[in-house]
C-alpha atoms as a PDB file:
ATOM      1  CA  UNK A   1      99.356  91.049  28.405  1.00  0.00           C
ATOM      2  CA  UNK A   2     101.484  88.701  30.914  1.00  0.00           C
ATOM      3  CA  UNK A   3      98.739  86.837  33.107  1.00  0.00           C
ATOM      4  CA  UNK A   4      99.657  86.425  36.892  1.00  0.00           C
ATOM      5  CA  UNK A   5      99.584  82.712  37.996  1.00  0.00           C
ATOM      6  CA  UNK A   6      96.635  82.093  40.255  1.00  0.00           C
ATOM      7  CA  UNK A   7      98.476  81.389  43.202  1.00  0.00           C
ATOM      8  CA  UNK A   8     100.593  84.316  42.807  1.00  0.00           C
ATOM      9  CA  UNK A   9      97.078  86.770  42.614  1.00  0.00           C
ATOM     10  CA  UNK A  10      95.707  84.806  45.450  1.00  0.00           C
ATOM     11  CA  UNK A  11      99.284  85.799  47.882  1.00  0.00           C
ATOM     12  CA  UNK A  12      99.077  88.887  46.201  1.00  0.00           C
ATOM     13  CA  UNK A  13      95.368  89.427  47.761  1.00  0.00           C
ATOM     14  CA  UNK A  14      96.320  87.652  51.316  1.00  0.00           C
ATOM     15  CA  UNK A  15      99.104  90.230  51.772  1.00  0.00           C
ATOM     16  CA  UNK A  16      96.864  93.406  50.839  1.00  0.00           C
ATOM     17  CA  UNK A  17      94.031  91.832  53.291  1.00  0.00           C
ATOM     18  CA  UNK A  18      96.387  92.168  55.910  1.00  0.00           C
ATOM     19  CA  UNK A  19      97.887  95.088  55.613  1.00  0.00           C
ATOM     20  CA  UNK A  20      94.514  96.427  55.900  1.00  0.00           C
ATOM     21  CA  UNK A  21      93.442  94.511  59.050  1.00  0.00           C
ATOM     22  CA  UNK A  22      96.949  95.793  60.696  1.00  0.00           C
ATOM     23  CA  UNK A  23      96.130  99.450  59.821  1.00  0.00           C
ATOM     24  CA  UNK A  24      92.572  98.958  61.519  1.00  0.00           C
ATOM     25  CA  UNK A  25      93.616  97.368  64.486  1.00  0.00           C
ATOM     26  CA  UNK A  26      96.320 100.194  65.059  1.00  0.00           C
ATOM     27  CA  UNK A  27      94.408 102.632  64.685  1.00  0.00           C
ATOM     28  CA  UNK A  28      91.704 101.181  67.307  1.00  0.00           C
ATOM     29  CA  UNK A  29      94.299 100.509  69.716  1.00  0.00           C
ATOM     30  CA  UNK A  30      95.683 104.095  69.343  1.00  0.00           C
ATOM     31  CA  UNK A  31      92.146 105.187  69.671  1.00  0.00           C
ATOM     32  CA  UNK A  32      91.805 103.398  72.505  1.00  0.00           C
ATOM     33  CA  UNK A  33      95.133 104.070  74.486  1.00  0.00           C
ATOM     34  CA  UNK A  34      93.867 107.692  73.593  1.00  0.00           C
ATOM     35  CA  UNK A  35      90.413 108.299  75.063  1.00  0.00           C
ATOM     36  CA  UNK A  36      91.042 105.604  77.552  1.00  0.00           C
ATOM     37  CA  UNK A  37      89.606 107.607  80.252  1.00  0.00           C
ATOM     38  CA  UNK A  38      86.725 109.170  78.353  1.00  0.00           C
ATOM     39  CA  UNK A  39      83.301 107.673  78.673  1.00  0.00           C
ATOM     40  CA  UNK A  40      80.414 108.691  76.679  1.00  0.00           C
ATOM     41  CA  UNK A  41      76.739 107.766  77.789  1.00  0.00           C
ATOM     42  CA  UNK A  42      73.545 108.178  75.902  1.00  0.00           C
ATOM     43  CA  UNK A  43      70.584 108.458  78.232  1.00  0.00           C
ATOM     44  CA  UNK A  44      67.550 108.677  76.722  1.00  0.00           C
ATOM     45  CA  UNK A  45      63.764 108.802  78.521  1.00  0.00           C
ATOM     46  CA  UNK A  46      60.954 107.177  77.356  1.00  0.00           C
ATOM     47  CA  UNK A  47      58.306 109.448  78.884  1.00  0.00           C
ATOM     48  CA  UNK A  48      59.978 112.275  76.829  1.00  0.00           C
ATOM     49  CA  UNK A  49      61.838 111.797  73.521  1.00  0.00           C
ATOM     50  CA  UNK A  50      63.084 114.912  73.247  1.00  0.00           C
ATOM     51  CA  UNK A  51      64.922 114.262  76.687  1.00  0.00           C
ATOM     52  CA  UNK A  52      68.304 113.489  74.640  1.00  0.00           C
ATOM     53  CA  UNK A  53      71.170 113.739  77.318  1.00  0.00           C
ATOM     54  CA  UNK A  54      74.894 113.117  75.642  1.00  0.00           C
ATOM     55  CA  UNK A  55      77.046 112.829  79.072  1.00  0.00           C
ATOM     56  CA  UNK A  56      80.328 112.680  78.588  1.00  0.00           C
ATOM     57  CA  UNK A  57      82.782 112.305  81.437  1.00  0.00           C
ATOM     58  CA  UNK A  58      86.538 111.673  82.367  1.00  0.00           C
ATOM     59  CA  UNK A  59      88.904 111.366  85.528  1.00  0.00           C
ATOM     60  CA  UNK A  60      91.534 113.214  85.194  1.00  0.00           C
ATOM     61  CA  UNK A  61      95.227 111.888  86.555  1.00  0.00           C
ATOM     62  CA  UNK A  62      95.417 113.825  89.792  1.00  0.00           C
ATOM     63  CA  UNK A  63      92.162 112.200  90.743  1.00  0.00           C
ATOM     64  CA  UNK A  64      93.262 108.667  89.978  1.00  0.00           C
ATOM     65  CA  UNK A  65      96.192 109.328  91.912  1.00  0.00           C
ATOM     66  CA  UNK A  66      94.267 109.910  94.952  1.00  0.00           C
ATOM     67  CA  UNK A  67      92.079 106.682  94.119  1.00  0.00           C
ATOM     68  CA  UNK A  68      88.757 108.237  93.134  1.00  0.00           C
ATOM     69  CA  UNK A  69      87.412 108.207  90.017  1.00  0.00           C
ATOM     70  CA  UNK A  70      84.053 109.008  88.234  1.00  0.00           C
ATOM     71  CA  UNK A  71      82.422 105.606  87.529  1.00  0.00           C
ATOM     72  CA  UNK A  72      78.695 106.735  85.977  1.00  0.00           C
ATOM     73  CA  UNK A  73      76.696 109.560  85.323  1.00  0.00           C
ATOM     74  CA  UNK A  74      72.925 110.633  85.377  1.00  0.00           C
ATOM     75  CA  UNK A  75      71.117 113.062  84.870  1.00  0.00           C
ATOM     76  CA  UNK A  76      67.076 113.953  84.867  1.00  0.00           C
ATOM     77  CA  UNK A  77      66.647 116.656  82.803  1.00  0.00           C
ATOM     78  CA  UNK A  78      63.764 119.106  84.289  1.00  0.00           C
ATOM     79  CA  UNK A  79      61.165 118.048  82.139  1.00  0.00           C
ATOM     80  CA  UNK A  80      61.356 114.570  83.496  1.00  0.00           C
ATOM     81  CA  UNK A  81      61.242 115.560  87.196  1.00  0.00           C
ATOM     82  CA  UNK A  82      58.402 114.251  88.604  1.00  0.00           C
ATOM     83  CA  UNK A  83      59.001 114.698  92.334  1.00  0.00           C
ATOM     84  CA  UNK A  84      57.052 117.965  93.251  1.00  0.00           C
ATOM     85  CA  UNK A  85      59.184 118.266  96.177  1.00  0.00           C
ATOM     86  CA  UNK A  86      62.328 119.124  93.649  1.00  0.00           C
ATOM     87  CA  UNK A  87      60.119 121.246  91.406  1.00  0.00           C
ATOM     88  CA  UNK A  88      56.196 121.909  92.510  1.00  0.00           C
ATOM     89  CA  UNK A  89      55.361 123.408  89.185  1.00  0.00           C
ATOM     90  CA  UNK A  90      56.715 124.057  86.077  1.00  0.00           C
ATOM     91  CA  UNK A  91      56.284 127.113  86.201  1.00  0.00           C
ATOM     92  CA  UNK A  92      58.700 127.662  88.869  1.00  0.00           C
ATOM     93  CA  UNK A  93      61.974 125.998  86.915  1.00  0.00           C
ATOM     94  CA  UNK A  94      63.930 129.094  86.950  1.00  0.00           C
ATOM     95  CA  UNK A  95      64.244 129.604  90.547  1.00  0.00           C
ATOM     96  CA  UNK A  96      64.683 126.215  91.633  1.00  0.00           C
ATOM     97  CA  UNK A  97      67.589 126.410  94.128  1.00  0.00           C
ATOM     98  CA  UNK A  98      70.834 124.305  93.598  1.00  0.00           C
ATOM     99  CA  UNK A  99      71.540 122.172  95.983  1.00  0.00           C
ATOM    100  CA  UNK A 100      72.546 118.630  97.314  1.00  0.00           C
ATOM    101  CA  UNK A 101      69.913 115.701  97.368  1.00  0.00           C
ATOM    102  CA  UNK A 102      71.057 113.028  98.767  1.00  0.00           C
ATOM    103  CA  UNK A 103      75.066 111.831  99.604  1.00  0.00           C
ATOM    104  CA  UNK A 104      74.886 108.121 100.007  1.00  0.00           C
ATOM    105  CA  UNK A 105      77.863 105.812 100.756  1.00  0.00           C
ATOM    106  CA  UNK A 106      78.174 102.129 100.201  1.00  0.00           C
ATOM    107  CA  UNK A 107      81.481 100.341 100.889  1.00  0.00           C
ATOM    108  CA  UNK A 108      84.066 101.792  98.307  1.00  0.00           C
ATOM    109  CA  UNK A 109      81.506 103.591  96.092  1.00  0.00           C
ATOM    110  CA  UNK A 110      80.067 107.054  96.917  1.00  0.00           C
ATOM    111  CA  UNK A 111      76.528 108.542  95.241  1.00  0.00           C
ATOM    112  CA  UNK A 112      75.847 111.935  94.599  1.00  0.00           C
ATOM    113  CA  UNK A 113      72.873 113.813  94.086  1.00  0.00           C
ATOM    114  CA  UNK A 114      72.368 117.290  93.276  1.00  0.00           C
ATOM    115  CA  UNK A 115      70.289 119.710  91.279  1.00  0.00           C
ATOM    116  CA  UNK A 116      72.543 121.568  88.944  1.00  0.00           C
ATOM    117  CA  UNK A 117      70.723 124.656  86.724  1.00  0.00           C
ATOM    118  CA  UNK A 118      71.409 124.494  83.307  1.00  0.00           C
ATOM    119  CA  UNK A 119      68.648 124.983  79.453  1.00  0.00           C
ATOM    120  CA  UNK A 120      66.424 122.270  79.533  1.00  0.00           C
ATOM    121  CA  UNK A 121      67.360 120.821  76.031  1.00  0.00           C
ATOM    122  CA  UNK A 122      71.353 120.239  77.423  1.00  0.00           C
ATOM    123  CA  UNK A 123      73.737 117.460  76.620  1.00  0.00           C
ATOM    124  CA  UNK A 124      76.812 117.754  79.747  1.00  0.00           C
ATOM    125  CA  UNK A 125      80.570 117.358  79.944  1.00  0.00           C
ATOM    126  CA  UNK A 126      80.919 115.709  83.631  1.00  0.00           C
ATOM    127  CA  UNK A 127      84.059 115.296  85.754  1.00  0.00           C
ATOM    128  CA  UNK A 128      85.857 115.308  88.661  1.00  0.00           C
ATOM    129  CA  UNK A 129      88.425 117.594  90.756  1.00  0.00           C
ATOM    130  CA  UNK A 130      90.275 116.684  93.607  1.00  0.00           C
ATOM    131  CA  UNK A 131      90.663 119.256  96.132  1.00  0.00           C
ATOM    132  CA  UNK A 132      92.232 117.653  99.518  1.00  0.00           C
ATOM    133  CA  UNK A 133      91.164 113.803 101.038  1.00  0.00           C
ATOM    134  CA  UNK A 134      87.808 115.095 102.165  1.00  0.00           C
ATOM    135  CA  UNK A 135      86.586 117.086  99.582  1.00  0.00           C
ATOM    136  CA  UNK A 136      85.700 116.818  95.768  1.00  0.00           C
ATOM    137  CA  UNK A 137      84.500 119.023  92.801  1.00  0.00           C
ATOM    138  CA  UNK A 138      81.838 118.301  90.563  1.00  0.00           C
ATOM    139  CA  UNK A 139      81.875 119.661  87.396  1.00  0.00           C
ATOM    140  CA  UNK A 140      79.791 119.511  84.357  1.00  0.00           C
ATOM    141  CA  UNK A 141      79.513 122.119  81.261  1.00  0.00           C
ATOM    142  CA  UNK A 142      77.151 122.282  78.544  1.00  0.00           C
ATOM    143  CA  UNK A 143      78.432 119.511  75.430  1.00  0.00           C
ATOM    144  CA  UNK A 144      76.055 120.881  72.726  1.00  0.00           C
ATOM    145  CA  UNK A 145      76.647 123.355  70.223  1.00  0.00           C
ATOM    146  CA  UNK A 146      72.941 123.349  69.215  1.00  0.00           C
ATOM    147  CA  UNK A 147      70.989 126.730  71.100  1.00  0.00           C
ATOM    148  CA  UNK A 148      68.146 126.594  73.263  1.00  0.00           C
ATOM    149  CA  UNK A 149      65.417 128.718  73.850  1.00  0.00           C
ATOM    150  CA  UNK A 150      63.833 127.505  77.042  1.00  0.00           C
ATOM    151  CA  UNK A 151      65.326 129.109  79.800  1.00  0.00           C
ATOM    152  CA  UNK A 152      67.084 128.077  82.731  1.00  0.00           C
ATOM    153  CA  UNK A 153      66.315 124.797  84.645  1.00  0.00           C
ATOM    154  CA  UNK A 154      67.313 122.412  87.224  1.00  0.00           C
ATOM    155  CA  UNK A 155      68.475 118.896  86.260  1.00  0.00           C
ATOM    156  CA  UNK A 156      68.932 116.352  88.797  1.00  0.00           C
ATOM    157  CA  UNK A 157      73.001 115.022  88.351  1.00  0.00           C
ATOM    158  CA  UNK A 158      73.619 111.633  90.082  1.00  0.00           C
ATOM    159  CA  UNK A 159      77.445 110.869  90.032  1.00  0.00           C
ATOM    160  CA  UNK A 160      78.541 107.384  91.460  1.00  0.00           C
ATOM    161  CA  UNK A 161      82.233 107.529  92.366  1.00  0.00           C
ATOM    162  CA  UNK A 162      84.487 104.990  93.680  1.00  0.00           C
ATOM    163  CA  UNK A 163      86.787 106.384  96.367  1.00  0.00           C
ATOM    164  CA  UNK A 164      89.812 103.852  96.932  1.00  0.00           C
ATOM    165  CA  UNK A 165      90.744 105.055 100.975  1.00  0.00           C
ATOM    166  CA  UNK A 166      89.567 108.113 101.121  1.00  0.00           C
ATOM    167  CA  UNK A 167      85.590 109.254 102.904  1.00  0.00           C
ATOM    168  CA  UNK A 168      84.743 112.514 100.849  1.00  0.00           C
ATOM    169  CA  UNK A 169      81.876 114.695 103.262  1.00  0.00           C
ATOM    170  CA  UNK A 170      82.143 118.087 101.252  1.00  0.00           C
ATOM    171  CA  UNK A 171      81.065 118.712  97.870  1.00  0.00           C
ATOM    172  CA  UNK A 172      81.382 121.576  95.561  1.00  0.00           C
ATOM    173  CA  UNK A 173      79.627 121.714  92.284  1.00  0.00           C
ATOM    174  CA  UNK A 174      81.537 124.017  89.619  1.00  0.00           C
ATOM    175  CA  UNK A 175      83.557 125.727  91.933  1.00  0.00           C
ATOM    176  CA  UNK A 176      80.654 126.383  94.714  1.00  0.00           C
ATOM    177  CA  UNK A 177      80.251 124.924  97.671  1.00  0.00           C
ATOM    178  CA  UNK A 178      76.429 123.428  97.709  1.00  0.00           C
ATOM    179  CA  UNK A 179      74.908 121.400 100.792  1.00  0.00           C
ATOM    180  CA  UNK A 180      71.581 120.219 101.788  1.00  0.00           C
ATOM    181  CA  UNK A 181      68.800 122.946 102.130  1.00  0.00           C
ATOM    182  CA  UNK A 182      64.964 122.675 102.703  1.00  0.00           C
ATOM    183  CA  UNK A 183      64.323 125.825 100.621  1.00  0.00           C
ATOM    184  CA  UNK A 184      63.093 125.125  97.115  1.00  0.00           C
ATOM    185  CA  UNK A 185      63.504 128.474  95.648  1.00  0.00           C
ATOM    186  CA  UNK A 186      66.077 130.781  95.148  1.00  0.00           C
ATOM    187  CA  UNK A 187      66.119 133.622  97.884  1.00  0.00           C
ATOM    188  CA  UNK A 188      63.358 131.654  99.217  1.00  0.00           C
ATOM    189  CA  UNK A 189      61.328 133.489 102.333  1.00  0.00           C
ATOM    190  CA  UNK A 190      58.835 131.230 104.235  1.00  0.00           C
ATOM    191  CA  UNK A 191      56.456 132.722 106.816  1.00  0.00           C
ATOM    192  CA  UNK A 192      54.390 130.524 109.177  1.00  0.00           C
ATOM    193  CA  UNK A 193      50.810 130.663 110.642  1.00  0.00           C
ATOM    194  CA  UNK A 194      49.484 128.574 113.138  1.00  0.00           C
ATOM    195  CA  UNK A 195      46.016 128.885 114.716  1.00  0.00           C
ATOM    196  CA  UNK A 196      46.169 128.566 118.340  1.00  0.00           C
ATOM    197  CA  UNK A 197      42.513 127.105 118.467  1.00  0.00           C
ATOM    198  CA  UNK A 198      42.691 123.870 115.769  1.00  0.00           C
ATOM    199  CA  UNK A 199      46.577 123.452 115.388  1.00  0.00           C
ATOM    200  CA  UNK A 200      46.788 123.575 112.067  1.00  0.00           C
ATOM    201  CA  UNK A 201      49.395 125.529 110.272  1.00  0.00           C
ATOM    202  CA  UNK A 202      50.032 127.463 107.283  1.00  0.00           C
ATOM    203  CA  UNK A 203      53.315 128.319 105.264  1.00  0.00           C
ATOM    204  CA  UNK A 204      53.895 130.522 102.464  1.00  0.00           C
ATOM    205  CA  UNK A 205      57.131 130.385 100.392  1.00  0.00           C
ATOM    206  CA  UNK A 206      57.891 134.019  99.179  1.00  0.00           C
ATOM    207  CA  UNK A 207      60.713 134.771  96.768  1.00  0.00           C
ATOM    208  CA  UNK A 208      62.611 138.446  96.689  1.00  0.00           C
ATOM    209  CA  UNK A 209      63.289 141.119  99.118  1.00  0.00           C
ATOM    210  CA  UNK A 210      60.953 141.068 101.859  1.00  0.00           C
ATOM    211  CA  UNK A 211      59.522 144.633 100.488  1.00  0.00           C
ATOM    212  CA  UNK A 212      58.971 143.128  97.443  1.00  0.00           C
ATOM    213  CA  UNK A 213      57.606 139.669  98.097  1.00  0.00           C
ATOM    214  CA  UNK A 214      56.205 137.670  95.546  1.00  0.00           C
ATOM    215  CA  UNK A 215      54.113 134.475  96.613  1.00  0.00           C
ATOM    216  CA  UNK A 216      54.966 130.965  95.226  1.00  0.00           C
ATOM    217  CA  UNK A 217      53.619 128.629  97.404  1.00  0.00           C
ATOM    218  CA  UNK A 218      51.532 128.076 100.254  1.00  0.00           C
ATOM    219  CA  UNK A 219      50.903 124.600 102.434  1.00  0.00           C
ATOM    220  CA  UNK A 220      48.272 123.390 104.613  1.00  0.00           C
ATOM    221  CA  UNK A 221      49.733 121.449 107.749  1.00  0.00           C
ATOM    222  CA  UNK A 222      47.654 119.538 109.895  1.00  0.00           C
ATOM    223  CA  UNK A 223      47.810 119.198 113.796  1.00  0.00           C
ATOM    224  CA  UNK A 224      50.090 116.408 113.680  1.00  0.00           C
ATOM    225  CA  UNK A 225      52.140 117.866 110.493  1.00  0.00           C
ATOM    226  CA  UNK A 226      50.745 116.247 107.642  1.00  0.00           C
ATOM    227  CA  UNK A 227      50.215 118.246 104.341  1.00  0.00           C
ATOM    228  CA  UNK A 228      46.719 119.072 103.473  1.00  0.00           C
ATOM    229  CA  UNK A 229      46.986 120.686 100.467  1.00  0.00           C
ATOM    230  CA  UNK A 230      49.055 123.249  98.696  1.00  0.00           C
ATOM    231  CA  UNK A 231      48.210 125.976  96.484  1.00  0.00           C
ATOM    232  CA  UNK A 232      50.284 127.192  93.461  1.00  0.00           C
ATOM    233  CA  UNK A 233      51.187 131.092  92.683  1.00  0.00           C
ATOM    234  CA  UNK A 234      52.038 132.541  89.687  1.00  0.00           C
ATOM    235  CA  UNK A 235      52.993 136.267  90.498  1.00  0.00           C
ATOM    236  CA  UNK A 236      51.178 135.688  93.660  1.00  0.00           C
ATOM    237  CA  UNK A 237      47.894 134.645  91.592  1.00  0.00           C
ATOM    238  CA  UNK A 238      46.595 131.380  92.452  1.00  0.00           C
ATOM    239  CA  UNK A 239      46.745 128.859  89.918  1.00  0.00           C
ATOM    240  CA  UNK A 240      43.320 126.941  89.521  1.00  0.00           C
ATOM    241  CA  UNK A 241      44.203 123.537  88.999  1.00  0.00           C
END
């Protein structure tokens, strides 16, 4: 057997090394030229660890073209919600209403809140979809294959996007339009009660036809409108807290 000079092995070795580090950087630049608007987050809560949320998210062309694009994504899933004026009880996740939070703008960059209804255990495919210079859709869809078994549920979806010229004021979310609401349920009802004599006032949050009324809610207001109390329903039961 012939035996290969050493500095022929050692040229030998040099050339395989970098045909292997070509192959590897091609591949990563292809990778990258190829998902180059594709951005994958991992958000994951402390107070919660099963509150896993994969959100993925892209900007298409025809939004780029019009100089917005989708710069972050967050999302709250509902068993992280801690504001009771998003969701009093937990009970009550179901008929949470959709709506916008808060629309915030800050030189080039817009912020977006909303409460979008989706299972509670839900990773999300977000975007964006231009619709003329003053409006904007925002989409997400369900990214997991894994089911869940908890019902529907309201996450709270903060998009930030950066709008080049143009001052979006109307916002759709999947298709619908959605704007700010003070109802908190769905087909929310709210009678009110004041006594003439002390000033204080009383409102009850019903959901259903108004033959059928079933009692969520009710808050205590005093004189001067501050919350007293509130009392939770459950099938129009009070809840003893």
């Amino acid at each position: 057997m012939k035996l290969i000079p050493l500095h022929i092995q050692t040229i030998i070795f040099n050339y395989k090394m970098m045909k292997i580090t070509i192959s590897i950087l091609l591949f990563l630049i292809c990778g990258t030229i190829s998902f180059s608007q594709i951005i994958i987050k991992e958000d994951v809560s402390s107070e919660n660890d099963d509150s896993l949320n994969i959100v993925v998210f892209e900007n298409n062309y025809e939004c780029i073209n019009a100089g917005i694009w989708l710069v972050d994504v967050d999302v709250t899933p509902c068993d992280s919600i801690k504001d009771k004026s998003i969701l009093p009880s937990k009970i009550y996740k179901e008929i949470i209403k959709s709506k916008l939070l808060e629309v915030a703008y800050s030189d080039d960059t817009i912020y977006v809140s909303f409460i979008g209804m989706s299972s509670c255990c839900d990773k999300f495919f977000s975007g964006l979809e231009y619709i003329n210079d003053t409006s904007i859709n925002l989409t997400y869809v369900k990214n997991n294959i894994e089911q869940c078994w908890c019902g529907n549920c309201p996450n709270v979806f903060k998009y930030t996007i950066f709008s080049e010229k143009l001052h979006l004021h109307k916002f759709l979310v999947n298709g619908t339009e959605i704007d700010f609401s003070n109802d908190i349920f769905q087909y929310e009802t709210r009678i009110t009660k004041k006594n003439i004599l002390t000033g204080r006032t009383k409102v009850y949050f019903y959901q259903g036809d108004p033959s059928i009324f079933t009692l969520l809610m009710g808050k205590k207001y005093s004189r001067k409108g501050k919350e007293i109390s509130t009392k939770i329903y459950d099938n129009s039961i009070e809840i003893i807290k």
